[in-house]
Protein backbone atom coordinates (compact mmCIF):
# COMPACT_ATOMS: atom_id res chain seq x y z
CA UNK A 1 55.13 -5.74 141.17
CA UNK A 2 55.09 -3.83 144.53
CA UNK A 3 57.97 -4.33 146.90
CA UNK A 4 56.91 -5.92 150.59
CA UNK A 5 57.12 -3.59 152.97
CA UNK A 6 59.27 -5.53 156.20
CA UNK A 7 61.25 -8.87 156.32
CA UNK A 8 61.18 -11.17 159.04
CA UNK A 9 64.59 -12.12 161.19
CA UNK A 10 65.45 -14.24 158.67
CA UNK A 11 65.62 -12.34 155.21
CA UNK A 12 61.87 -13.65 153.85
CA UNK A 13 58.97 -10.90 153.30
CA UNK A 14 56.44 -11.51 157.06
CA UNK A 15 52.73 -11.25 157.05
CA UNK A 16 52.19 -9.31 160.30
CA UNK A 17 51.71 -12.30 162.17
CA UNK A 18 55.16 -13.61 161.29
CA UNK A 19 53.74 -16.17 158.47
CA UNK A 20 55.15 -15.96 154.55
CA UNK A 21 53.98 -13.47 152.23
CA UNK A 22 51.81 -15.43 149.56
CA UNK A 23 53.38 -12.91 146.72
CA UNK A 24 50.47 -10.49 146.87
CA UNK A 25 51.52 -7.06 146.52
CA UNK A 26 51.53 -4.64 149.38
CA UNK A 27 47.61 -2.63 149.42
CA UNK A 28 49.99 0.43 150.95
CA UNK A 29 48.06 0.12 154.50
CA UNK A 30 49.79 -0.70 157.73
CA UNK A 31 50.30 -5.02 159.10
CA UNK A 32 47.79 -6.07 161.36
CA UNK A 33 49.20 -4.14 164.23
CA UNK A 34 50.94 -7.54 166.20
CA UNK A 35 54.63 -7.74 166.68
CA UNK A 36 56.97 -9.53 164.08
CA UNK A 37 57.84 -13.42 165.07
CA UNK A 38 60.82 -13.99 168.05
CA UNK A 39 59.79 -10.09 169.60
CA UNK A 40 57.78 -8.75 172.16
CA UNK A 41 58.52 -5.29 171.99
CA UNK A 42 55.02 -4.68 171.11
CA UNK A 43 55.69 -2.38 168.30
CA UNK A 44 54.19 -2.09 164.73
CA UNK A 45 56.31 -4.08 161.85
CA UNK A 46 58.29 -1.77 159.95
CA UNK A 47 56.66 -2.67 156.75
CA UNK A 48 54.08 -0.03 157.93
CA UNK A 49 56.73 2.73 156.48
CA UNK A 50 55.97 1.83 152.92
CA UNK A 51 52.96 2.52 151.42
CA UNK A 52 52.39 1.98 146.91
CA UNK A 53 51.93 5.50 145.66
CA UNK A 54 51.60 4.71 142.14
CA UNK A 55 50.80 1.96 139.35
CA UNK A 56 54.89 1.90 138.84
CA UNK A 57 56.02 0.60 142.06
CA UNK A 58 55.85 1.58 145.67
CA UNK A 59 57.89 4.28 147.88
CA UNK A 60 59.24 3.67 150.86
CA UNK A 61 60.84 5.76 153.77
CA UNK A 62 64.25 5.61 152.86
CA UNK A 63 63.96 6.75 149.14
CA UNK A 64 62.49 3.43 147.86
CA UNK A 65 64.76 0.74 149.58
CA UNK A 66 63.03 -2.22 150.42
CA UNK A 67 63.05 -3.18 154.20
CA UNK A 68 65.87 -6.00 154.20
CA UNK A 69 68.30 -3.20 152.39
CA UNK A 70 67.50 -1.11 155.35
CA UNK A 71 67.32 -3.44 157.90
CA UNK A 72 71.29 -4.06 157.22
CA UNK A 73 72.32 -0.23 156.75
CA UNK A 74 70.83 0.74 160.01
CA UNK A 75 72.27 3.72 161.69
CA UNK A 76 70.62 3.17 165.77
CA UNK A 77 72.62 1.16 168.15
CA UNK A 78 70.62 -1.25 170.95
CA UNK A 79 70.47 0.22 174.42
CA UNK A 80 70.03 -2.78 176.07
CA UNK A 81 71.39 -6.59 175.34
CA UNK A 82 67.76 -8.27 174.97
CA UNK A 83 64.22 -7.73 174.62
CA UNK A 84 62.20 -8.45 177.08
CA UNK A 85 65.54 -7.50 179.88
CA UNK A 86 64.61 -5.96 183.50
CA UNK A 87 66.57 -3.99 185.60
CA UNK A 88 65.82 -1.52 188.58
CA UNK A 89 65.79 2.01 188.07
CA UNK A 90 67.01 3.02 191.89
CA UNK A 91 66.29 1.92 194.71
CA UNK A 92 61.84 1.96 193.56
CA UNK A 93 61.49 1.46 190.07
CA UNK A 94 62.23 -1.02 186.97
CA UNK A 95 62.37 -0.86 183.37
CA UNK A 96 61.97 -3.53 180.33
CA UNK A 97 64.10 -3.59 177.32
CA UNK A 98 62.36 -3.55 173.98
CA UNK A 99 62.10 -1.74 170.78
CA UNK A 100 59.58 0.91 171.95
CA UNK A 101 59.89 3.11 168.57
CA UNK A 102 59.81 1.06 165.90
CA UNK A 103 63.01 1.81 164.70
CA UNK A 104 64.66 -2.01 164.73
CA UNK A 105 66.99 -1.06 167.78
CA UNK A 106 66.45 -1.88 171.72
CA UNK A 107 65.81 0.62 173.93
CA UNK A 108 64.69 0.93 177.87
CA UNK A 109 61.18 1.44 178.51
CA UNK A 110 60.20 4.44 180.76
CA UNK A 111 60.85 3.95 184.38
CA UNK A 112 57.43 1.49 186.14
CA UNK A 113 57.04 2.65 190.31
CA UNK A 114 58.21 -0.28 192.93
CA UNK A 115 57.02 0.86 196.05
CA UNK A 116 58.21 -1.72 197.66
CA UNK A 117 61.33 -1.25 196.37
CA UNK A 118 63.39 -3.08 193.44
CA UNK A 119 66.05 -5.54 193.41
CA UNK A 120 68.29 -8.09 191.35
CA UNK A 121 65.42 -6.63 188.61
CA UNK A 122 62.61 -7.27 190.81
CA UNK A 123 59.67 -5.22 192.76
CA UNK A 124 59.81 -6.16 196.44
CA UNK A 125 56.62 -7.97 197.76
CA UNK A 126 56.91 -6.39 201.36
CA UNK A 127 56.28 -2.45 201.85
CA UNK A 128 57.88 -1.63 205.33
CA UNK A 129 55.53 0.48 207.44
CA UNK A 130 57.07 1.73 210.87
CA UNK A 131 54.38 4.45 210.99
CA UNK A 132 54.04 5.43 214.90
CA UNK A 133 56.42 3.08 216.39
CA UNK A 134 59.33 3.52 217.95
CA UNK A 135 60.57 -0.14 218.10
CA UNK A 136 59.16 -3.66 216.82
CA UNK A 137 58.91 -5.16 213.68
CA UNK A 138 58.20 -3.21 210.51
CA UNK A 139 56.39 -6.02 208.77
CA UNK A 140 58.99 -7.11 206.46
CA UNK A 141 61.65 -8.75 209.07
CA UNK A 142 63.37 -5.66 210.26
CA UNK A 143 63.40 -3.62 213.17
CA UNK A 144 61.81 0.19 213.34
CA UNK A 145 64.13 0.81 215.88
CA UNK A 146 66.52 -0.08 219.52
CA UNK A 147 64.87 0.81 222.63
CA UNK A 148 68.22 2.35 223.72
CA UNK A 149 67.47 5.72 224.37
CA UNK A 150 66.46 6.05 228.15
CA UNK A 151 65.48 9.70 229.01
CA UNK A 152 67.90 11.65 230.91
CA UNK A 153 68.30 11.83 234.29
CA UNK A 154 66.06 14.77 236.56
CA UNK A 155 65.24 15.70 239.78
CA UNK A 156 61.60 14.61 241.16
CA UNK A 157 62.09 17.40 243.88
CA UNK A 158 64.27 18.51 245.84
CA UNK A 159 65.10 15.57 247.63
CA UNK A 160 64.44 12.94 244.95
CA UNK A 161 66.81 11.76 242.14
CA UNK A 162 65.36 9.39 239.11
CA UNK A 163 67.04 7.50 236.98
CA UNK A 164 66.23 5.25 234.04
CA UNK A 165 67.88 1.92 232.72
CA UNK A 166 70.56 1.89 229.50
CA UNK A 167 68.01 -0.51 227.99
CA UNK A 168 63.81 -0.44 227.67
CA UNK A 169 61.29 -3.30 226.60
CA UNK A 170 59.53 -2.57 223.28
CA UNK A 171 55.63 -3.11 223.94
CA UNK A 172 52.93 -2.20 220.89
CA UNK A 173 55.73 -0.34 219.04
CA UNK A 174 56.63 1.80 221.95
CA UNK A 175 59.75 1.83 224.17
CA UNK A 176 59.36 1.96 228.22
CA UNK A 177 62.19 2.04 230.21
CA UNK A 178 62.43 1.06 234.25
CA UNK A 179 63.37 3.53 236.24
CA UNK A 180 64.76 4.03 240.00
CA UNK A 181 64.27 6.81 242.44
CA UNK A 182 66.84 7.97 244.34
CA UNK A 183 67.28 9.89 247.81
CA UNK A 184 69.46 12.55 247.97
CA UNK A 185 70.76 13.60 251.20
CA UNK A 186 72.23 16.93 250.33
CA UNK A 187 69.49 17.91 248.28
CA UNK A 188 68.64 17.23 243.86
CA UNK A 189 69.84 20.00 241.71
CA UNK A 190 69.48 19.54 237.93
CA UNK A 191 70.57 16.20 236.96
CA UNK A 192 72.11 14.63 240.08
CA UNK A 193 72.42 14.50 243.80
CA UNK A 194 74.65 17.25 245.56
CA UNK A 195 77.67 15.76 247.12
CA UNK A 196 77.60 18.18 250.40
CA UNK A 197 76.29 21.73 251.44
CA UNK A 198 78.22 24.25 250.16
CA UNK A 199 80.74 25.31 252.87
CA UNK A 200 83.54 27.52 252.48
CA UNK A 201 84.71 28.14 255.93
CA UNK A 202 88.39 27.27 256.45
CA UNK A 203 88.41 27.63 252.61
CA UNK A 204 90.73 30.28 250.88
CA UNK A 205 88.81 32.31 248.31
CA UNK A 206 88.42 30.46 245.01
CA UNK A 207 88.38 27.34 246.27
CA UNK A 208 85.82 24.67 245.27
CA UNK A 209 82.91 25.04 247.70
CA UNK A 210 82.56 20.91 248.20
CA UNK A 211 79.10 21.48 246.36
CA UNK A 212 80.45 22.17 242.63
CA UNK A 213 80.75 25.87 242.81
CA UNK A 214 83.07 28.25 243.96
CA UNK A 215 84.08 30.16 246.93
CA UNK A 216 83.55 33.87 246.45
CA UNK A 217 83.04 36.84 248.33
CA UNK A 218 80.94 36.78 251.19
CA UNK A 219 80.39 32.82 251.59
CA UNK A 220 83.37 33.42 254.72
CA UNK A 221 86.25 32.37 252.50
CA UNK A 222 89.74 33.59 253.74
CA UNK A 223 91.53 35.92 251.24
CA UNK A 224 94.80 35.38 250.97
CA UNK A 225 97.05 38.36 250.61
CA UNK A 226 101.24 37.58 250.40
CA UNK A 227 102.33 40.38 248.18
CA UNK A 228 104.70 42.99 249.84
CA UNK A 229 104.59 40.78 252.81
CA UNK A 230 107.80 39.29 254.65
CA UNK A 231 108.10 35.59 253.56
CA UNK A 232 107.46 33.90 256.89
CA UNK A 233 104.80 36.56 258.12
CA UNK A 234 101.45 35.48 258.33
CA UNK A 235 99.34 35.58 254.93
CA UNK A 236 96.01 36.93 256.39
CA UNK A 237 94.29 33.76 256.93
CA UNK A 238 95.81 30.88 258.61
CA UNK A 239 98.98 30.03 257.01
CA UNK A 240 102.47 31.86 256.41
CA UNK A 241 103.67 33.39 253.24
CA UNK A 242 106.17 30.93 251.71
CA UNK A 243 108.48 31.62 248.39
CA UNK A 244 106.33 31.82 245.03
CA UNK A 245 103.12 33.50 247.19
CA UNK A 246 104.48 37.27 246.33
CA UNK A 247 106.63 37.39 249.28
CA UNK A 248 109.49 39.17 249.79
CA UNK A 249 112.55 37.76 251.79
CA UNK A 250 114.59 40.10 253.36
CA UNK A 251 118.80 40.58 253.39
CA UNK A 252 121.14 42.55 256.03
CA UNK A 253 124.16 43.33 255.19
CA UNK A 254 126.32 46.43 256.41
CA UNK A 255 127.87 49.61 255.37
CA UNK A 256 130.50 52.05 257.16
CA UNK A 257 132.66 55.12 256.42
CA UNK A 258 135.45 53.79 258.09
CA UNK A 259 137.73 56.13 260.14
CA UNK A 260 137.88 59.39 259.10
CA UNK A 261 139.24 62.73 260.14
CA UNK A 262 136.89 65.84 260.57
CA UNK A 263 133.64 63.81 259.32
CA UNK A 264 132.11 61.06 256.57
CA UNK A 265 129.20 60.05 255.16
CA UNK A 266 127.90 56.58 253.91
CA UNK A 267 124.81 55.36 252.57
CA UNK A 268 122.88 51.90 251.98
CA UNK A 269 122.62 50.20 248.16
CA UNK A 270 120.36 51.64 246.06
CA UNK A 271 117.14 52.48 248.16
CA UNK A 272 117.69 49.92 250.37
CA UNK A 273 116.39 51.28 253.75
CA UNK A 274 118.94 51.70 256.46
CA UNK A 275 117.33 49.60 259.92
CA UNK A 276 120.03 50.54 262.11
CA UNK A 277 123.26 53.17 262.81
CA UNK A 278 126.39 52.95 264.81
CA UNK A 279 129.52 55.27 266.43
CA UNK A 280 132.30 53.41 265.19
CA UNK A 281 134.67 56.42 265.88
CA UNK A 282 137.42 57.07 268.50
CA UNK A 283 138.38 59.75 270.85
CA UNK A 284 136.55 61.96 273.27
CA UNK A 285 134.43 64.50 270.52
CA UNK A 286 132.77 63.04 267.92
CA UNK A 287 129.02 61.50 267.04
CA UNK A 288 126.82 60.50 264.33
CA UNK A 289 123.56 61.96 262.07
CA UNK A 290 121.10 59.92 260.77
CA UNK A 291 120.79 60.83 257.03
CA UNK A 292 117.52 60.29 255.37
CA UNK A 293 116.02 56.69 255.76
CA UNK A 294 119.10 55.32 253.76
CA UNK A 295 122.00 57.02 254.94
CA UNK A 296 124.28 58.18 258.22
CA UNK A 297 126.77 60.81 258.96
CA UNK A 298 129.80 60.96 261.90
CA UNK A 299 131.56 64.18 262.91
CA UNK A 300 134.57 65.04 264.97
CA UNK A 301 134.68 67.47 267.28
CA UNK A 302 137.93 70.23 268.43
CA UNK A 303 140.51 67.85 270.90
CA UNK A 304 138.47 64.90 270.11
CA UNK A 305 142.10 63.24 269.45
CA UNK A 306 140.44 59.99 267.60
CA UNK A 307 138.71 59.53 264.31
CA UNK A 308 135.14 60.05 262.98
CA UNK A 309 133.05 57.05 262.15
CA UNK A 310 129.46 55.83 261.34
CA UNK A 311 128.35 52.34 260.40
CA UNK A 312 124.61 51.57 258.84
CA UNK A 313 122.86 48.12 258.47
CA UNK A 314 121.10 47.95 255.34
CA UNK A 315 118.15 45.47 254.16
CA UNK A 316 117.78 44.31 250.83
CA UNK A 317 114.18 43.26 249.53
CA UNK A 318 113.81 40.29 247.14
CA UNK A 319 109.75 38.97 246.21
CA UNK A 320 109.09 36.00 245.25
């Protein structure tokens, strides 16, 4: 007697239609082609494996076991909990769990196109089209876009400043925005109104021009100049030279060869320049020699009956 190819879910030999065998052998040909009871997968019944290949007894796929034996020693593993499952694929495509190869486990199917998009395991029934708008609705509830990008700011002419509002209206899926026009008294440059004509008059070189630039050479700015000045002396333009400007403050102080017999000699610190020289001697011969620019010299003469003497002021630079 030849063995029945498949069993149904519950152990007993299926017709391909999911009705019991009537104890018929198997002719060795494949089940009518629809899917065993309680499944939808869609695919043939296994008992298309086994085919009779003799008057002894039928051969099946797996070395002569019938289908039940096989059934329980099967080596695939289901994908997926339940035929017949959907879930999306990304954000535009689903997929159905079934057994799509015969081989008595669940698998997904191949991924099926959602174009307008999939969710909780459903296509979408709204495609969004925002095609040439800017703003407005894109036919599903949602916005294309804000009308909150104004264009920027620009000079008509010379004279003429415009101006556009934070926020536009949205009109046919296009954003307009209101706009204002603006006078400028000193004159449009780029994107606003000047403040005031440049003037630099009264202003010391490198000063900000009052029109956003800055005072340079030859727009009658005042250069001022402090460095080996006197602090106190003018700086060149309209003000004095004050501590920290490259001025230098200057310090007297005195020097003197004291009284002397026959002659001396003294000189100022350093190179200190000597500004003035004195007789400080005695007697009826004797004088003084200026010495350099930094030192002085006093003599005595025959009968002079005194002392020698010289005495220098000195002046001591310090800049600032």
């Amino acid at each position: 007697m030849c063995v029945r190819g498949t069993t149904g879910g519950g152990g007993e030999p299926t017709t391909g239609d999911g009705a019991q065998d009537t104890g018929t052998t198997d002719t060795g040909t494949m089940d009518a082609g629809q899917p065993d009871a309680g499944e939808d997968t869609g695919a043939a019944d296994a008992g298309s494996a086994f085919r009779d290949v003799s008057a002894d007894g039928p051969e099946t796929g797996n070395g002569g076991v019938g289908d039940g034996e096989a059934d329980g020693g099967k080596t695939c593993s289901d994908e997926c909990a339940a035929a017949g499952t959907v879930e999306c694929s990304g954000a535009y495509a689903y997929r159905v769990c079934g057994d799509r190869d015969g081989d008595g486990c669940l698998e997904w199917g191949s991924e099926q196109e959602c174009a307008a998009g999939c969710a909780d395991g459903k296509c979408g029934s709204c495609m969004p089209d925002c095609a040439g708008k800017d703003c407005g609705d894109d036919g599903c509830g949602e916005p294309c876009g804000q009308c909150s990008s104004p264009p920027a700011s620009y000079c008509l002419d010379a004279n003429r400043l415009r101006s556009y509002a934070a926020a536009g209206d949205c009109a046919s899926g296009k954003c307009s925005y209101a706009y204002s026009d603006l006078n400028c008294q000193y004159g449009c440059a780029g994107v606003r109104c000047q403040s005031c004509p440049p003037s630099c008059g009264g202003r010391y070189c490198g000063e900000e021009d009052g029109y956003g630039g800055s005072c340079g050479p030859g727009s009658g700015c005042c250069e001022r100049s402090c460095g080996g000045r006197r602090c106190g002396d003018s700086d060149g333009c309209w003000n004095t030279c004050e501590h920290g400007s490259g001025c230098c403050s200057n310090e007297r102080y005195t020097r003197t060869s004291g009284a002397v017999s026959g002659g001396g000699a003294v000189c100022c610190d350093g190179n200190d320049p000597r500004v003035a020289i004195a007789d400080c001697g005695t007697g009826s011969n004797h004088g003084i020699n200026e010495d350099g620019s930094s030192c002085g010299s006093a003599w005595e003469g025959d009968g002079n009956g005194g002392s020698a003497c010289v005495s220098i002021d000195c002046e001591k630079s310090t800049c600032w």
